[in-house]
PDB file of N, CA and C in Angstrom:
ATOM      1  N   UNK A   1      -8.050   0.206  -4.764  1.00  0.00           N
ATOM      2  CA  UNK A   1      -9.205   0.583  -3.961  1.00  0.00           C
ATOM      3  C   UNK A   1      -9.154  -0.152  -2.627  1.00  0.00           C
ATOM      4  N   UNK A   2      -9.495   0.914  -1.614  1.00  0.00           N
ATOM      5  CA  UNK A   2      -9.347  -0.155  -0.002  1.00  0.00           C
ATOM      6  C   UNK A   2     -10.662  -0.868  -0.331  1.00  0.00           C
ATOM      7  N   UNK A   3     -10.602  -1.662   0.714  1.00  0.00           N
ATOM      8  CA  UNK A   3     -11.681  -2.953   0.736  1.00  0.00           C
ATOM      9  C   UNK A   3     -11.600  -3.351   2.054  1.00  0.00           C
ATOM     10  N   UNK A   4     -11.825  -3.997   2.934  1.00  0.00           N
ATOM     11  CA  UNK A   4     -12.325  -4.064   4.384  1.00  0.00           C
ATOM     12  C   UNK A   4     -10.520  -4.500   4.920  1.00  0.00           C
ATOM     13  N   UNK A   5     -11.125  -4.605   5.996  1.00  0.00           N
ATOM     14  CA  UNK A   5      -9.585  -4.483   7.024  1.00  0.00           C
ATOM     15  C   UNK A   5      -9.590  -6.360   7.069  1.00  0.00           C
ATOM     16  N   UNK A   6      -8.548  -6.858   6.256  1.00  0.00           N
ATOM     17  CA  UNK A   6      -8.901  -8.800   6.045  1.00  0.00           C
ATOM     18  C   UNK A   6      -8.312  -8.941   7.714  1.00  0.00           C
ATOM     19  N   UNK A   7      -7.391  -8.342   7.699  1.00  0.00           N
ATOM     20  CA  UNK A   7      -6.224  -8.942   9.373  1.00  0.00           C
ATOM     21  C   UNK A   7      -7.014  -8.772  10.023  1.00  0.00           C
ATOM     22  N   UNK A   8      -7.870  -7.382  10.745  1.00  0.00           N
ATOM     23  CA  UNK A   8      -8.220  -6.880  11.995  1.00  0.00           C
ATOM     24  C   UNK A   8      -9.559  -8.860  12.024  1.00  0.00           C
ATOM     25  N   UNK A   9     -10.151  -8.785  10.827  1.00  0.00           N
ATOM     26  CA  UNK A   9     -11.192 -10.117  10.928  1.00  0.00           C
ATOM     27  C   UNK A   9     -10.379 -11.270  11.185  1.00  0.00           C
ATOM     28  N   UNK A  10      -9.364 -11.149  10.290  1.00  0.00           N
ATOM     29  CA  UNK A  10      -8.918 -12.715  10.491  1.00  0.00           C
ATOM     30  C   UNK A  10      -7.954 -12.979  12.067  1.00  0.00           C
ATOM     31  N   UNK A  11      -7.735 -12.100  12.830  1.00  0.00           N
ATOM     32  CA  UNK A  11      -6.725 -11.806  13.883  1.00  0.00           C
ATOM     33  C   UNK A  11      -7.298 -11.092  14.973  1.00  0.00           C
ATOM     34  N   UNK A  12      -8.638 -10.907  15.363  1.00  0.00           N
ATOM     35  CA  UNK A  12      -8.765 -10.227  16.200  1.00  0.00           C
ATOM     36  C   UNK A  12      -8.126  -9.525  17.535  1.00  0.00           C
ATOM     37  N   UNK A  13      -7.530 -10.809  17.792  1.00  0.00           N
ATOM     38  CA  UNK A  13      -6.485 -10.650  19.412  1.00  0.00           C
ATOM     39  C   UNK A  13      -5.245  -9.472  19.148  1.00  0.00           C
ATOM     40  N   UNK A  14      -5.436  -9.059  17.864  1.00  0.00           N
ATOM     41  CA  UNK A  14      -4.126  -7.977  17.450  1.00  0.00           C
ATOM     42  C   UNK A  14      -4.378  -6.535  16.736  1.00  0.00           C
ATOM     43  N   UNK A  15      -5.243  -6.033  17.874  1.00  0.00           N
ATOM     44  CA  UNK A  15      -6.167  -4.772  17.344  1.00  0.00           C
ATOM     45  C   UNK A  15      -5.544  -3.908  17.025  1.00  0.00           C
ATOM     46  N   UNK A  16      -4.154  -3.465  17.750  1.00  0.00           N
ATOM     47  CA  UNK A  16      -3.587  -2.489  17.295  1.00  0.00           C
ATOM     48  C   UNK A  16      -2.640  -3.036  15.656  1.00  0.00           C
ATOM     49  N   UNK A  17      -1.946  -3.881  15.472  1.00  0.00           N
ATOM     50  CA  UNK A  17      -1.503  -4.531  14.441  1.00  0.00           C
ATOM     51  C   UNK A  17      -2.436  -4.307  13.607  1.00  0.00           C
ATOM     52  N   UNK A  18      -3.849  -4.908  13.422  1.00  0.00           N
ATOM     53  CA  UNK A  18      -4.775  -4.746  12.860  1.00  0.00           C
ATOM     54  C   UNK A  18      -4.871  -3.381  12.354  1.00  0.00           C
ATOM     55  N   UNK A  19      -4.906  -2.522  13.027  1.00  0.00           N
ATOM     56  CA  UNK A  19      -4.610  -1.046  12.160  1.00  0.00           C
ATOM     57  C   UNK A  19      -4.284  -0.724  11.251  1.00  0.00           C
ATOM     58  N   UNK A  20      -2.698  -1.396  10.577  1.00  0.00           N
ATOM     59  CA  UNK A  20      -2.083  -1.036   9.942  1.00  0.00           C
ATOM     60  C   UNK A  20      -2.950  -1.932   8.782  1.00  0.00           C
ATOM     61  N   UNK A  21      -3.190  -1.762   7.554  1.00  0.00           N
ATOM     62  CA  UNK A  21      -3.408  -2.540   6.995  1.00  0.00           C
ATOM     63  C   UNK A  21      -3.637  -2.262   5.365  1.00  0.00           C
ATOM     64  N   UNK A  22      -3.404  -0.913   5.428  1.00  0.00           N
ATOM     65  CA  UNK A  22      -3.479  -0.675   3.774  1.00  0.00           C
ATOM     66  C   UNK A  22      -2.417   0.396   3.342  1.00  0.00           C
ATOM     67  N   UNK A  23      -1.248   0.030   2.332  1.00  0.00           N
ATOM     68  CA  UNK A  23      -0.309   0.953   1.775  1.00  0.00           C
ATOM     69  C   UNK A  23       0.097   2.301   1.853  1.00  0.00           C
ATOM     70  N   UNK A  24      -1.489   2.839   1.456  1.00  0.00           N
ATOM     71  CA  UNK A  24      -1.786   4.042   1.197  1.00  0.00           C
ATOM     72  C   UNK A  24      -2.182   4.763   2.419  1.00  0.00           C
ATOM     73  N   UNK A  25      -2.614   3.962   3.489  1.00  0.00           N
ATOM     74  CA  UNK A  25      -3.234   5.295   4.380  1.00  0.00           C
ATOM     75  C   UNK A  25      -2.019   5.576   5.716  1.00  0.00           C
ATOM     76  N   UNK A  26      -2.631   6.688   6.520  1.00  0.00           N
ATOM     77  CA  UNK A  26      -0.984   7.083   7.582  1.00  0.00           C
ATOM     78  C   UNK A  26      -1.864   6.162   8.622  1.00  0.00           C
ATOM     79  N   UNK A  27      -0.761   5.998   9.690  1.00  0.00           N
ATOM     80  CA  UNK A  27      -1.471   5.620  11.032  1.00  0.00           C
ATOM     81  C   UNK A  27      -0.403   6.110  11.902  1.00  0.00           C
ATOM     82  N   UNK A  28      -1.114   6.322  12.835  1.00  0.00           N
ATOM     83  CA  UNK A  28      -0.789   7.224  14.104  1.00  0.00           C
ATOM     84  C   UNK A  28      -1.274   6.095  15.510  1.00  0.00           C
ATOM     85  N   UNK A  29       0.058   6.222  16.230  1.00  0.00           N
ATOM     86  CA  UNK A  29      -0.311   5.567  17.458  1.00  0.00           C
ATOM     87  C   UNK A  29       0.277   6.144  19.027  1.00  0.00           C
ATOM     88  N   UNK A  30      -0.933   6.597  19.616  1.00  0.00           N
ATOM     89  CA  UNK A  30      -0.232   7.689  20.416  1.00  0.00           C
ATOM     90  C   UNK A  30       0.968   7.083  21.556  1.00  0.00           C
ATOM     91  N   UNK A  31       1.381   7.468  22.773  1.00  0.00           N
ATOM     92  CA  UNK A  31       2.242   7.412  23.652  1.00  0.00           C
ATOM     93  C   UNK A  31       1.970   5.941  24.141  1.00  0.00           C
ATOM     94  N   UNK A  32       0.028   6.419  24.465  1.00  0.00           N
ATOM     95  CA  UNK A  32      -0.428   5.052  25.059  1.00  0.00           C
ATOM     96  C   UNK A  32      -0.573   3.658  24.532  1.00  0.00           C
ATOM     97  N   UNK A  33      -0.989   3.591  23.102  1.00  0.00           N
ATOM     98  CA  UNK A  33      -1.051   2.431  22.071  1.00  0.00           C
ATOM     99  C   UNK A  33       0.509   2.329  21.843  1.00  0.00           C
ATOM    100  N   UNK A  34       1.590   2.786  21.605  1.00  0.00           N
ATOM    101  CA  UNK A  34       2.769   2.200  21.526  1.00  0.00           C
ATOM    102  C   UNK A  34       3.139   0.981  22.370  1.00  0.00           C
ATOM    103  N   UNK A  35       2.876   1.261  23.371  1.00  0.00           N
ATOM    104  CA  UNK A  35       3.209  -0.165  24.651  1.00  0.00           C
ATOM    105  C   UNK A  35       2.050  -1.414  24.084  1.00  0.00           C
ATOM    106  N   UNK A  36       0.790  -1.246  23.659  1.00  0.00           N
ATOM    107  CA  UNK A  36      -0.181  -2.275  23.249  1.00  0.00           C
ATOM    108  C   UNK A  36       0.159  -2.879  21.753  1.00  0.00           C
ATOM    109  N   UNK A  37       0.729  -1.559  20.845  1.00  0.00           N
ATOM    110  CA  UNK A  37       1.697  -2.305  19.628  1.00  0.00           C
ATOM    111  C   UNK A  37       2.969  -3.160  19.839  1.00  0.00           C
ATOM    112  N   UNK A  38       3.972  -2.551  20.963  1.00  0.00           N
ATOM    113  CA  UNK A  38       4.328  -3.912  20.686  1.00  0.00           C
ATOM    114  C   UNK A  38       4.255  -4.796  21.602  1.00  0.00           C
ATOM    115  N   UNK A  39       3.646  -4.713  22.607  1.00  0.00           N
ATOM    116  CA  UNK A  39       3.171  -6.407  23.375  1.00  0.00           C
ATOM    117  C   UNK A  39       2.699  -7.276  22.051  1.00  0.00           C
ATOM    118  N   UNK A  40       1.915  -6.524  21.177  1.00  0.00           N
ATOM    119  CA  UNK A  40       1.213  -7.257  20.113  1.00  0.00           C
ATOM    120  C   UNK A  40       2.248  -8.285  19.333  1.00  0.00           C
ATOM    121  N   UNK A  41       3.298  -7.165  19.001  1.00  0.00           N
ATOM    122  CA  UNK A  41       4.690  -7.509  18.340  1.00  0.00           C
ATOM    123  C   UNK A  41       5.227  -8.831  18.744  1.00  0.00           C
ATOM    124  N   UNK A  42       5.468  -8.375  20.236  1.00  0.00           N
ATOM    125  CA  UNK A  42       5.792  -9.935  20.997  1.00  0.00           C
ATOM    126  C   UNK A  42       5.309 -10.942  20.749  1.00  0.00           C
ATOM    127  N   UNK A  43       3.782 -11.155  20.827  1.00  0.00           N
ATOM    128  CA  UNK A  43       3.042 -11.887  21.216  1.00  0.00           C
ATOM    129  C   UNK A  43       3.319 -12.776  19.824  1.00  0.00           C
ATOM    130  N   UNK A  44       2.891 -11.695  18.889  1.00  0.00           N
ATOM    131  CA  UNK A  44       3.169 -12.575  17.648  1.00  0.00           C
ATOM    132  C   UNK A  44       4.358 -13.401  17.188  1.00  0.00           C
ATOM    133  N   UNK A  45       5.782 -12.516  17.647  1.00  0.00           N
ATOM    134  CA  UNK A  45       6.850 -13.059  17.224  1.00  0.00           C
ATOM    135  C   UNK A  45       6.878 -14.523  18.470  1.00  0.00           C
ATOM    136  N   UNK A  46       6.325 -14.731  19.525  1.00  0.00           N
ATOM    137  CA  UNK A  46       6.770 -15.474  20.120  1.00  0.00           C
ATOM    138  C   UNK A  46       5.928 -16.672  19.456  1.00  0.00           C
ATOM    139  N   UNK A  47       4.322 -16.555  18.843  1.00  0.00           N
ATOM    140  CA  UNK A  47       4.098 -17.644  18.251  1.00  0.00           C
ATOM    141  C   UNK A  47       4.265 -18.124  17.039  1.00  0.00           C
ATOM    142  N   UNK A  48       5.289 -17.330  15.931  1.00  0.00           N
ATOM    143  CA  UNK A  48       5.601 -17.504  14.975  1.00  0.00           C
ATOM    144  C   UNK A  48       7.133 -17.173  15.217  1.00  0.00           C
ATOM    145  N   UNK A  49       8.131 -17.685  15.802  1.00  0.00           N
ATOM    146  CA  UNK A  49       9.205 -17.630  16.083  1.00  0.00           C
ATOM    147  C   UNK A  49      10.205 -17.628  14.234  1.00  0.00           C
ATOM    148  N   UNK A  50      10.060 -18.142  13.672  1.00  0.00           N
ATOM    149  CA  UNK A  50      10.694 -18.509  12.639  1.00  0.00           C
ATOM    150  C   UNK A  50       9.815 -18.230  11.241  1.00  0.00           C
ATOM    151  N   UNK A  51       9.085 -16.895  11.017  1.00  0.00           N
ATOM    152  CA  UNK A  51       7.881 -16.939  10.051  1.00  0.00           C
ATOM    153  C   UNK A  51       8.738 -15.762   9.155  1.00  0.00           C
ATOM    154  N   UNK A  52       8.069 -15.374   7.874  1.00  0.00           N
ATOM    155  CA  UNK A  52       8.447 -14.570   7.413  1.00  0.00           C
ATOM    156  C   UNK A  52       8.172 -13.439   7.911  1.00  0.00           C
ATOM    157  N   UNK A  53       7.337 -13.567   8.958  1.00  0.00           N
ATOM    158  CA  UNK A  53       7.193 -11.800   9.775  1.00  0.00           C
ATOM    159  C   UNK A  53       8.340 -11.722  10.719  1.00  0.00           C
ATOM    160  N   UNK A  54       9.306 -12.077  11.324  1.00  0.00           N
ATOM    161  CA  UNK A  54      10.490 -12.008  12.421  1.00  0.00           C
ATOM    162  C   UNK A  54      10.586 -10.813  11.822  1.00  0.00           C
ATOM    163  N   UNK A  55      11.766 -10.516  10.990  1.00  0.00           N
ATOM    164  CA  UNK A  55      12.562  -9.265  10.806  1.00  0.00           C
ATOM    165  C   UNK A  55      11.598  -7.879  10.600  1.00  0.00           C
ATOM    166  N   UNK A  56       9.772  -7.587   9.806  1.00  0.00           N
ATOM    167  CA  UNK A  56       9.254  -7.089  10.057  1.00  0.00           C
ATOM    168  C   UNK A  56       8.851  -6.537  11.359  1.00  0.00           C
ATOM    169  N   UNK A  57       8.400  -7.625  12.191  1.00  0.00           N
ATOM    170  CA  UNK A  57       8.279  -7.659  13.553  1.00  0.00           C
ATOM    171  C   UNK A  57       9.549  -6.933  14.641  1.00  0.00           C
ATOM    172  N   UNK A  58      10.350  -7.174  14.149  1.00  0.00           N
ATOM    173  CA  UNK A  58      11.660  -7.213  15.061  1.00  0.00           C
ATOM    174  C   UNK A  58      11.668  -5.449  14.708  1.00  0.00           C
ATOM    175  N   UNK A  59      11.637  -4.788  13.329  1.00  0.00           N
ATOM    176  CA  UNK A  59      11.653  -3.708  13.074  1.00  0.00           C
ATOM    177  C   UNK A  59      10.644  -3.101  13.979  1.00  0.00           C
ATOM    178  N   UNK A  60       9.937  -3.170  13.901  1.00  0.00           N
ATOM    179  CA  UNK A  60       8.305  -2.489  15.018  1.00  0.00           C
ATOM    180  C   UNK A  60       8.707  -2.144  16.510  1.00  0.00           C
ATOM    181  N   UNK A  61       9.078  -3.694  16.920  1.00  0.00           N
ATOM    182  CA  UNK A  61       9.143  -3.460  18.422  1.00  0.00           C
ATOM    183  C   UNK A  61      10.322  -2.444  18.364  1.00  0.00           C
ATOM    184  N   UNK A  62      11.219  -2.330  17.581  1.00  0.00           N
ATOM    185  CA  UNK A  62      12.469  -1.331  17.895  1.00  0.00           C
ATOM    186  C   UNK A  62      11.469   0.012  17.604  1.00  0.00           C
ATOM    187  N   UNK A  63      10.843   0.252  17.234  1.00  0.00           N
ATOM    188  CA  UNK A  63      10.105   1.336  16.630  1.00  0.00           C
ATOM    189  C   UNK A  63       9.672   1.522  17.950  1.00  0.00           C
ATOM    190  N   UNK A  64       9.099   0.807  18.835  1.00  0.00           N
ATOM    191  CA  UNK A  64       8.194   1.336  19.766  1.00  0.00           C
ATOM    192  C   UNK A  64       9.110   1.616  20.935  1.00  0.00           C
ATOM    193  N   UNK A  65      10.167   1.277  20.933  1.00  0.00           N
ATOM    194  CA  UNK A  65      11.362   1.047  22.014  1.00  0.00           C
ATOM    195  C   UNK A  65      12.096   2.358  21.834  1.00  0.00           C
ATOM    196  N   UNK A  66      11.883   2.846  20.516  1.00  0.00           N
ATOM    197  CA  UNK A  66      12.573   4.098  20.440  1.00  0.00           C
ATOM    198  C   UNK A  66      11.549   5.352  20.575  1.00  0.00           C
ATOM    199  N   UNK A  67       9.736   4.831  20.385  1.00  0.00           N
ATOM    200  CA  UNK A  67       8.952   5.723  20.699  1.00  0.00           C
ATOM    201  C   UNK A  67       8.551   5.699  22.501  1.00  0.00           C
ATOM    202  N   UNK A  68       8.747   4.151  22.538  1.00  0.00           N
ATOM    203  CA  UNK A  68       8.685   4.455  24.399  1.00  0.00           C
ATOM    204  C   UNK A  68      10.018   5.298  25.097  1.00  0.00           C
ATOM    205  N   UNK A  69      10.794   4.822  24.868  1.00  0.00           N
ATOM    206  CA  UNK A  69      12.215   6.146  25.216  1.00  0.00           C
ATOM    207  C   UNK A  69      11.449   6.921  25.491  1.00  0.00           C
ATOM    208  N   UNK A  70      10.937   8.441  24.310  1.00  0.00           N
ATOM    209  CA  UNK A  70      10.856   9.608  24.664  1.00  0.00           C
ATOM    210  C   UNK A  70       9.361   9.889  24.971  1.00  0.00           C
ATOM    211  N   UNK A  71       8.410   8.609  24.995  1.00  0.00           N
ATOM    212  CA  UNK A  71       6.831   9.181  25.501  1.00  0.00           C
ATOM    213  C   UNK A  71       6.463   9.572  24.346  1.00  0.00           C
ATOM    214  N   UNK A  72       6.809   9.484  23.344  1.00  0.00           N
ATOM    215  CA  UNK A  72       6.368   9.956  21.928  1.00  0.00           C
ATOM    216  C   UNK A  72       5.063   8.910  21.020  1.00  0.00           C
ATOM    217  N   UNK A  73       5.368   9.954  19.891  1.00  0.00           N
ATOM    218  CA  UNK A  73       3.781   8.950  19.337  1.00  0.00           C
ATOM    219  C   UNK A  73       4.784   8.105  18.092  1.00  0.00           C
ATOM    220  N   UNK A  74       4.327   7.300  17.512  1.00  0.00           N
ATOM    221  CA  UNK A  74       4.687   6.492  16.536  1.00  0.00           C
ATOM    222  C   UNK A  74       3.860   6.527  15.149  1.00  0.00           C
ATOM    223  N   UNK A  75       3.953   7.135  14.057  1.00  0.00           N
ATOM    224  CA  UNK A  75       3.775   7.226  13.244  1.00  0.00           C
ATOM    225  C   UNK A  75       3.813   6.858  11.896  1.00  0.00           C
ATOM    226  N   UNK A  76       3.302   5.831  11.188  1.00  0.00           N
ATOM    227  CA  UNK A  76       3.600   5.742   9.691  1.00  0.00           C
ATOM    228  C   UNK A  76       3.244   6.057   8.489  1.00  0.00           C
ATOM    229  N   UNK A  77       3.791   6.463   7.500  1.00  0.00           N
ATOM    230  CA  UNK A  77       3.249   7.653   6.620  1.00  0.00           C
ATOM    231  C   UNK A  77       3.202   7.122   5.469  1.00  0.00           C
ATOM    232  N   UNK A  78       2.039   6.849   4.448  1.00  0.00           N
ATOM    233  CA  UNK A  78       2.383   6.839   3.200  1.00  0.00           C
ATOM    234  C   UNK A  78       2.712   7.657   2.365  1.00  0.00           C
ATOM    235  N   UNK A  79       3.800   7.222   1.378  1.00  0.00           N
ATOM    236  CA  UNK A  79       4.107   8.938   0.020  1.00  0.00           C
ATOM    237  C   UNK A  79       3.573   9.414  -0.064  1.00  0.00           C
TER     238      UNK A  79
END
């Protein structure tokens, strides 16, 4: 069962990150929120340089690098 969004509270400064936050649901981030996902990306990997989020992180910003390329939206889907 979802239950409140814990990150978007505990993390405010990472609204779009904050989005993502439960297994089950899709999220969609258009042309324009791609560039604000991953500054987010950055921001985080630069203050957790060595955390268990790097290689998560590192996956994303390539995500958005391949959705900024074509002006496209970025999408993640649950089964």
């Amino acid at each position: 069962m979802k239950t409140g969004n814990w990150f978007e509270q505990a993390f405010p400064e990472y609204p779009m990150l904050g989005r993502i936050n439960y297994i089950f649901d899709d999220y969609i981030f258009t042309p324009d929120e791609v560039g604000k996902l991953r500054e987010e990306c950055l921001q985080l990997k630069a203050a957790k340089p060595d955390s268990a989020a790097d290689l998560p992180l590192r996956k994303l910003i390539h995500a958005c690098d391949e959705a900024l390329k074509e002006n496209s939206y970025l999408m993640f889907s649950a089964d």
